[in-house]
PDB file of N, CA and C in Angstrom:
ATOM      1  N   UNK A   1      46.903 -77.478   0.077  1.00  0.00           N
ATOM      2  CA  UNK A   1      46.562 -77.188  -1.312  1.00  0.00           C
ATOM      3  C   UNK A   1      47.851 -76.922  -2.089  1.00  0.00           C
ATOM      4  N   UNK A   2      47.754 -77.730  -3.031  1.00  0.00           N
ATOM      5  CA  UNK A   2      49.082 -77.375  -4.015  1.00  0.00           C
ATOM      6  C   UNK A   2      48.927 -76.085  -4.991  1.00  0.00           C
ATOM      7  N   UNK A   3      50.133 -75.664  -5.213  1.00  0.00           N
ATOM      8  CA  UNK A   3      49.541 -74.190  -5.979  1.00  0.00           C
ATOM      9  C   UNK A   3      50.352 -74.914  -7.071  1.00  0.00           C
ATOM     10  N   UNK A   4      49.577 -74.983  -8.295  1.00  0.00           N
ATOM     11  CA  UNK A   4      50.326 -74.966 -10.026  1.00  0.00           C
ATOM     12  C   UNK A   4      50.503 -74.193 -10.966  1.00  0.00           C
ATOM     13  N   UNK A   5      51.430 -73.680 -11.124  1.00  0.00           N
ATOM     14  CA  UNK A   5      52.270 -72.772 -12.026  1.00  0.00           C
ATOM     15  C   UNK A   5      52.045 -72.882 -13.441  1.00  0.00           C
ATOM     16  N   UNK A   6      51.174 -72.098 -14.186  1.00  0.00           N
ATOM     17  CA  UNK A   6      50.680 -72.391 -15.956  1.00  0.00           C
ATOM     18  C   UNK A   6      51.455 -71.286 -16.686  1.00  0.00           C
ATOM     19  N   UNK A   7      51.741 -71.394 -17.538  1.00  0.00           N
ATOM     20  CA  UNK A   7      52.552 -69.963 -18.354  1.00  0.00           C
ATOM     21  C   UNK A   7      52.083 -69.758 -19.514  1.00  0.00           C
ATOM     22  N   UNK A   8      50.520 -69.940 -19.201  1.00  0.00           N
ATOM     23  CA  UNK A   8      49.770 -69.427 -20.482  1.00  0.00           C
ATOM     24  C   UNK A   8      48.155 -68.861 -19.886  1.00  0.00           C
ATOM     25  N   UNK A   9      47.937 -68.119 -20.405  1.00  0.00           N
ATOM     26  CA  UNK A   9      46.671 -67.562 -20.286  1.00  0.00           C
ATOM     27  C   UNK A   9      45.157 -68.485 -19.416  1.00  0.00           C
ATOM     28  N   UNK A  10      45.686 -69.925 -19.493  1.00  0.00           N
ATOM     29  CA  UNK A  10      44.917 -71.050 -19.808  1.00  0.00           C
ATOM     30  C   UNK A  10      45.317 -72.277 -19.599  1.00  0.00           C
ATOM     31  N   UNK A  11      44.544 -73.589 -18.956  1.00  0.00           N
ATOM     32  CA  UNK A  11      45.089 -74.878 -19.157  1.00  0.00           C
ATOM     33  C   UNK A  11      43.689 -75.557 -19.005  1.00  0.00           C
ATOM     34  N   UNK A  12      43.609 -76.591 -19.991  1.00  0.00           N
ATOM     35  CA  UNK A  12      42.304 -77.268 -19.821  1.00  0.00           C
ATOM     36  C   UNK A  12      42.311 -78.335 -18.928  1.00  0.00           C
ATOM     37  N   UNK A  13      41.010 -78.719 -18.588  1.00  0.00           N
ATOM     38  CA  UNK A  13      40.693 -79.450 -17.429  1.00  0.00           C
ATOM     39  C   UNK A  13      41.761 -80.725 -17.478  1.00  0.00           C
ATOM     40  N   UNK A  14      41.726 -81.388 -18.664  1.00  0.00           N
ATOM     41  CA  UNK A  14      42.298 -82.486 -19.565  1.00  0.00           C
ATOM     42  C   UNK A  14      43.390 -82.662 -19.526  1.00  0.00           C
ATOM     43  N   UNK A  15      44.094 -81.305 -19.863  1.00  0.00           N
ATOM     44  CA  UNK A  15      45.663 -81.077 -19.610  1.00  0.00           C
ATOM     45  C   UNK A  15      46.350 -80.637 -18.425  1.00  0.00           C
ATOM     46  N   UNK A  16      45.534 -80.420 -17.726  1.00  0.00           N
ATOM     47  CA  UNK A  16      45.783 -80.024 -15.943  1.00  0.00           C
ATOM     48  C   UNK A  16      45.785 -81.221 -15.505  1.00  0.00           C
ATOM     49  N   UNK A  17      45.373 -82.207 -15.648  1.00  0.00           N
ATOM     50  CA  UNK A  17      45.331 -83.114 -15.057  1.00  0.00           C
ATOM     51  C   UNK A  17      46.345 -84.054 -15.134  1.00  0.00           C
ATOM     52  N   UNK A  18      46.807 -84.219 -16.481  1.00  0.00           N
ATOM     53  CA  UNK A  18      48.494 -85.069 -17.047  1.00  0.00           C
ATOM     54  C   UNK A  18      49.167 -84.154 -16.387  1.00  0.00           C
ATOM     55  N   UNK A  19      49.207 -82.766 -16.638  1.00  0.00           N
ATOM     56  CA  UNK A  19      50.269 -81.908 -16.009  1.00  0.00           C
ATOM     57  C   UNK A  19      50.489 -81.823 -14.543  1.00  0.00           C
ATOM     58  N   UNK A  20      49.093 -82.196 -13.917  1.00  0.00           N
ATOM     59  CA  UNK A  20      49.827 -81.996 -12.178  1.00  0.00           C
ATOM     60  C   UNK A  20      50.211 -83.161 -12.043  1.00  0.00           C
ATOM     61  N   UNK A  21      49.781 -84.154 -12.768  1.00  0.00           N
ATOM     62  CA  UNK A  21      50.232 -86.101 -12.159  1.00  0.00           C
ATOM     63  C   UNK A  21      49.430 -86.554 -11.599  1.00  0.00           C
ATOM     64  N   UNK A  22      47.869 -85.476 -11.668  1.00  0.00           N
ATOM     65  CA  UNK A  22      47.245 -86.945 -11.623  1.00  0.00           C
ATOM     66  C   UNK A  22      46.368 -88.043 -12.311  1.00  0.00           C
ATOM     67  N   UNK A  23      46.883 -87.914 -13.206  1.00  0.00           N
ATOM     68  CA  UNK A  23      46.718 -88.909 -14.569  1.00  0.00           C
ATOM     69  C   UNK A  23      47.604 -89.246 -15.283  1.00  0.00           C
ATOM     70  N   UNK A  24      47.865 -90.526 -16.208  1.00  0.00           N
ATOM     71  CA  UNK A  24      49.267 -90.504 -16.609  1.00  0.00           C
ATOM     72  C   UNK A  24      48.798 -90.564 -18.243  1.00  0.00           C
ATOM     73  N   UNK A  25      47.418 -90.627 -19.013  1.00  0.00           N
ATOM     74  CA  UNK A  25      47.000 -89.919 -20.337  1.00  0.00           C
ATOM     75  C   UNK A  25      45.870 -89.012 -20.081  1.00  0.00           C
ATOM     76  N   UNK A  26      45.818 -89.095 -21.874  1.00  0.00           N
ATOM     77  CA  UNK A  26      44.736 -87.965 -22.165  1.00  0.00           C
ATOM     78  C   UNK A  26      43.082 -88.931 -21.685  1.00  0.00           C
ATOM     79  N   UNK A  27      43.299 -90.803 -21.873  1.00  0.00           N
ATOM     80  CA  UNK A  27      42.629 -91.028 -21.892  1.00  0.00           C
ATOM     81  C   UNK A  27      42.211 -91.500 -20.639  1.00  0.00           C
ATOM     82  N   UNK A  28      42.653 -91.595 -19.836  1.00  0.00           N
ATOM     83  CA  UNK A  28      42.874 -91.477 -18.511  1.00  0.00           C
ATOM     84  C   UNK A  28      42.207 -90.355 -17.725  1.00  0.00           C
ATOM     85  N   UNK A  29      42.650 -88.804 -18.206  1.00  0.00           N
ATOM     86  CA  UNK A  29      41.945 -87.629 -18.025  1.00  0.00           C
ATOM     87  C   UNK A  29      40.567 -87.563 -18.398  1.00  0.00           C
ATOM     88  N   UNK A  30      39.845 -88.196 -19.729  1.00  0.00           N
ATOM     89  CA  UNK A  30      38.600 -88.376 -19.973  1.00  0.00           C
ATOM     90  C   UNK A  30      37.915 -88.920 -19.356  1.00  0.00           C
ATOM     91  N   UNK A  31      38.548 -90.363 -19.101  1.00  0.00           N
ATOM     92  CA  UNK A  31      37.697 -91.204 -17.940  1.00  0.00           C
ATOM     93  C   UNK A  31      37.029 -90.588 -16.742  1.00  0.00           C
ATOM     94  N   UNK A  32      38.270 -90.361 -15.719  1.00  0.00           N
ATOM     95  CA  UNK A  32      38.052 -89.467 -14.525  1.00  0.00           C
ATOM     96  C   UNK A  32      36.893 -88.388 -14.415  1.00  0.00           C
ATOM     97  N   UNK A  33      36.847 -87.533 -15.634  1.00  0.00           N
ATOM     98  CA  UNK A  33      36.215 -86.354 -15.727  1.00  0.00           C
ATOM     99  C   UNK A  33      34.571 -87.072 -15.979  1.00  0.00           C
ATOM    100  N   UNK A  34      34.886 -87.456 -17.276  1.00  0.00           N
ATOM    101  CA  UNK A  34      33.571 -88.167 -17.335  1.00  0.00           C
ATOM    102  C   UNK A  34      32.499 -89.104 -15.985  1.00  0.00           C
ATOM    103  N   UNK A  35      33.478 -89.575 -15.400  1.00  0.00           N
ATOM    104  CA  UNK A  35      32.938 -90.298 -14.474  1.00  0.00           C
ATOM    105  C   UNK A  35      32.914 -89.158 -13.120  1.00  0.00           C
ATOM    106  N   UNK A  36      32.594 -88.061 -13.524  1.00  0.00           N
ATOM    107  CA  UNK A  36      32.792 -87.004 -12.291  1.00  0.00           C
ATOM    108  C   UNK A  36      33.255 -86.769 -11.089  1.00  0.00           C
ATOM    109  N   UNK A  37      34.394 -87.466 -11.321  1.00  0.00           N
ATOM    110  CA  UNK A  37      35.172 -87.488 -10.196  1.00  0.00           C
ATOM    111  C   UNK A  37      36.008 -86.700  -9.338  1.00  0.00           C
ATOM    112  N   UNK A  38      36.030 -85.196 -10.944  1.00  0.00           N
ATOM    113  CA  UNK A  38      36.451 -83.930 -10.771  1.00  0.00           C
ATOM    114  C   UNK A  38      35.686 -82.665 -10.419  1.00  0.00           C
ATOM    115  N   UNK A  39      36.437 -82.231  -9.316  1.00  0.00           N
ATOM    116  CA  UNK A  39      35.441 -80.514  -8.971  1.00  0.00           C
ATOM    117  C   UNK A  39      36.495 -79.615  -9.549  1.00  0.00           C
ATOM    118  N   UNK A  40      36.013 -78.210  -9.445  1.00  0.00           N
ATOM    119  CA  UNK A  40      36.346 -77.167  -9.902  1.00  0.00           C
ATOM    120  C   UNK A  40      35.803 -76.192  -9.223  1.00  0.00           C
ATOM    121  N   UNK A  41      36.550 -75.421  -8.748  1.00  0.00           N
ATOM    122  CA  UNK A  41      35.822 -74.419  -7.817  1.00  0.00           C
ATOM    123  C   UNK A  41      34.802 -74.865  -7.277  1.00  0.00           C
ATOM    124  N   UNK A  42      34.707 -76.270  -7.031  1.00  0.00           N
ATOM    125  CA  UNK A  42      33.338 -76.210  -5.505  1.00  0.00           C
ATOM    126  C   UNK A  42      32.400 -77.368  -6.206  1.00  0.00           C
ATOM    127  N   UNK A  43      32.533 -77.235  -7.655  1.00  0.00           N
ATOM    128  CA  UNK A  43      31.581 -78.143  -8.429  1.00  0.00           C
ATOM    129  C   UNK A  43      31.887 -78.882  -9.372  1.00  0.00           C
ATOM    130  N   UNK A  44      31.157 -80.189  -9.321  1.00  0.00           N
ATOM    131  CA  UNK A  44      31.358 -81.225 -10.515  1.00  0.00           C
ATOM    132  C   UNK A  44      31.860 -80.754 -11.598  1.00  0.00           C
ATOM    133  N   UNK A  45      32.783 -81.156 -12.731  1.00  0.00           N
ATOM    134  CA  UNK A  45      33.118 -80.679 -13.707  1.00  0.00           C
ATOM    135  C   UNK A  45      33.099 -82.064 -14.996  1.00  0.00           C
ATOM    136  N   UNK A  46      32.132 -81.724 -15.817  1.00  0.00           N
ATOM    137  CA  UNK A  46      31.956 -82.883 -16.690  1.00  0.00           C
ATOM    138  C   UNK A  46      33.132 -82.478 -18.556  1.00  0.00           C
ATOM    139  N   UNK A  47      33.293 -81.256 -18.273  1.00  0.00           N
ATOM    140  CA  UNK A  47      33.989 -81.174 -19.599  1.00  0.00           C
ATOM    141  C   UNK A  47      35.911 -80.840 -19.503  1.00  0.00           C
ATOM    142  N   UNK A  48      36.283 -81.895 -20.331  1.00  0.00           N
ATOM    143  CA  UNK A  48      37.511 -81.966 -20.201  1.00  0.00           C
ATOM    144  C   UNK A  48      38.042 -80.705 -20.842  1.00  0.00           C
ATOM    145  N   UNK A  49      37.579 -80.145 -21.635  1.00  0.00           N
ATOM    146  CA  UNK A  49      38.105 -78.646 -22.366  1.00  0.00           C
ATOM    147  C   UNK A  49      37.507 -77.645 -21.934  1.00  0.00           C
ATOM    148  N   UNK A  50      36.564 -77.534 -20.111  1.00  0.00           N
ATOM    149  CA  UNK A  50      37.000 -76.553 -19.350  1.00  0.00           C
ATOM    150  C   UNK A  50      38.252 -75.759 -19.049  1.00  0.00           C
ATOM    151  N   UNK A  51      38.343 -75.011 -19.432  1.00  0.00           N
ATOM    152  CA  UNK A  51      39.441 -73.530 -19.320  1.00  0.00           C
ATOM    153  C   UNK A  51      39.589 -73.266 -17.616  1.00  0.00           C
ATOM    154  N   UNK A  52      40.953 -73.663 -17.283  1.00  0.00           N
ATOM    155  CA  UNK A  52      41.272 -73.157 -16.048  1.00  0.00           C
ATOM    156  C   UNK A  52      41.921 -71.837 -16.086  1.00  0.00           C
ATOM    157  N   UNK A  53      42.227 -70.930 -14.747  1.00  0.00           N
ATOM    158  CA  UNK A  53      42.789 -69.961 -15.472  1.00  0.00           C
ATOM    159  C   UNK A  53      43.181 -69.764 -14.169  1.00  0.00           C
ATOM    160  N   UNK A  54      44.120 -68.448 -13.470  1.00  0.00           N
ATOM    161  CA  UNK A  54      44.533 -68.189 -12.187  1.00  0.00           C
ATOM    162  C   UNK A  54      43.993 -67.958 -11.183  1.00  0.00           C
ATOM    163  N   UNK A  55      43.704 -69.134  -9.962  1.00  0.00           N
ATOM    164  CA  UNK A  55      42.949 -68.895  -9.166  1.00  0.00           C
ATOM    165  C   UNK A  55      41.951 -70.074  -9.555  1.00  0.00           C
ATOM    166  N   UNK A  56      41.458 -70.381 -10.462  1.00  0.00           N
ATOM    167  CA  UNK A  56      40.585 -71.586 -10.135  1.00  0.00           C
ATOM    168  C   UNK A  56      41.373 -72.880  -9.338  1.00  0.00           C
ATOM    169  N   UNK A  57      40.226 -73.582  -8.537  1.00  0.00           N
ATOM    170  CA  UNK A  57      40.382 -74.590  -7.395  1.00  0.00           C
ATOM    171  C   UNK A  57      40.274 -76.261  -7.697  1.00  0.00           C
ATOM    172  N   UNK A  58      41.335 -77.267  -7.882  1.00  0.00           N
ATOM    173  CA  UNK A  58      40.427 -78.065  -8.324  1.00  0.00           C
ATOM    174  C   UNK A  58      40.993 -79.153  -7.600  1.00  0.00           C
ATOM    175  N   UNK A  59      39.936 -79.866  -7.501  1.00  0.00           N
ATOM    176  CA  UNK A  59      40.067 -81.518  -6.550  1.00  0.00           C
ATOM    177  C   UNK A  59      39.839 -82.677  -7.367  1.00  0.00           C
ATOM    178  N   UNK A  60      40.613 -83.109  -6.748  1.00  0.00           N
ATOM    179  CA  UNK A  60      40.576 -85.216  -7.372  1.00  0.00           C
ATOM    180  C   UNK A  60      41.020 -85.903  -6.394  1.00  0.00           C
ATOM    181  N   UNK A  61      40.805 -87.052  -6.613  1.00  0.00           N
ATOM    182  CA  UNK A  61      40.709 -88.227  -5.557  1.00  0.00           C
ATOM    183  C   UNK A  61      41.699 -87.516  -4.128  1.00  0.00           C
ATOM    184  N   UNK A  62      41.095 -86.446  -3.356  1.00  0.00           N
ATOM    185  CA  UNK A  62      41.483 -86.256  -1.801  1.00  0.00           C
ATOM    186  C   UNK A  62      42.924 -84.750  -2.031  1.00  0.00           C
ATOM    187  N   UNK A  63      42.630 -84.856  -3.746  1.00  0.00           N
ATOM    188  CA  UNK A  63      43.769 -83.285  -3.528  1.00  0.00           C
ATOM    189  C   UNK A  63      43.127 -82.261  -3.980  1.00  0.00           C
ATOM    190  N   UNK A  64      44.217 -81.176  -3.438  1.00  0.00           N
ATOM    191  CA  UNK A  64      43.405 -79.819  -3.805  1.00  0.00           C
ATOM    192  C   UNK A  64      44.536 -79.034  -4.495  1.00  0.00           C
ATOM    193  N   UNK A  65      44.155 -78.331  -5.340  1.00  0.00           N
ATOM    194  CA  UNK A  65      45.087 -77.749  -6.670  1.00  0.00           C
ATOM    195  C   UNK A  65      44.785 -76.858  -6.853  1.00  0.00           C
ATOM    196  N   UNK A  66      45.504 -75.392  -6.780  1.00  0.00           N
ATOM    197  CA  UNK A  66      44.955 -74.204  -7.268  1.00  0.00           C
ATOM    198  C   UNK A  66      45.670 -73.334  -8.526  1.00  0.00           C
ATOM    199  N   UNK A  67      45.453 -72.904  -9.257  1.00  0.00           N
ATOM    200  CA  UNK A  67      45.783 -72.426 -10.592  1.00  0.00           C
ATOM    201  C   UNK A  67      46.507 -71.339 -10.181  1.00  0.00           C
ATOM    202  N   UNK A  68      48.058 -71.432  -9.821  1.00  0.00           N
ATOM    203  CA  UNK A  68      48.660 -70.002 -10.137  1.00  0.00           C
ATOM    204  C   UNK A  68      49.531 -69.362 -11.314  1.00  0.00           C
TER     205      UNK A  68
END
């Protein structure tokens, strides 16, 4: 599990996703999400302006990412 480093209160589903690399846009990040390809702590996640915060868990295609 990779641990990712945020320096704000917050990072959305959308922007976590350009930011760890694994997406290379915003529209790119929509796709993915939309097509539920993303979990979050354990479960499907359909909204890209889900609020991550320290300690949430999240997976995409075979990785695991945790919010530190």
């Amino acid at each position: 599990m990779k641990k990712i480093q945020i320096r704000d209160e917050y990072i959305t589903l959308g922007q976590f996703l350009k930011y760890a690399g694994c997406v290379s846009s915003g529209i790119e990040a929509k796709m993915v999400i939309k097509d539920e390809l993303v979990m979050v702590n354990g479960e499907v996640e359909t909204r890209r302006g889900k609020k991550l915060r320290t300690g949430d868990q999240i997976e995409f295609n075979g990785e695991s990412f945790v919010i530190d």
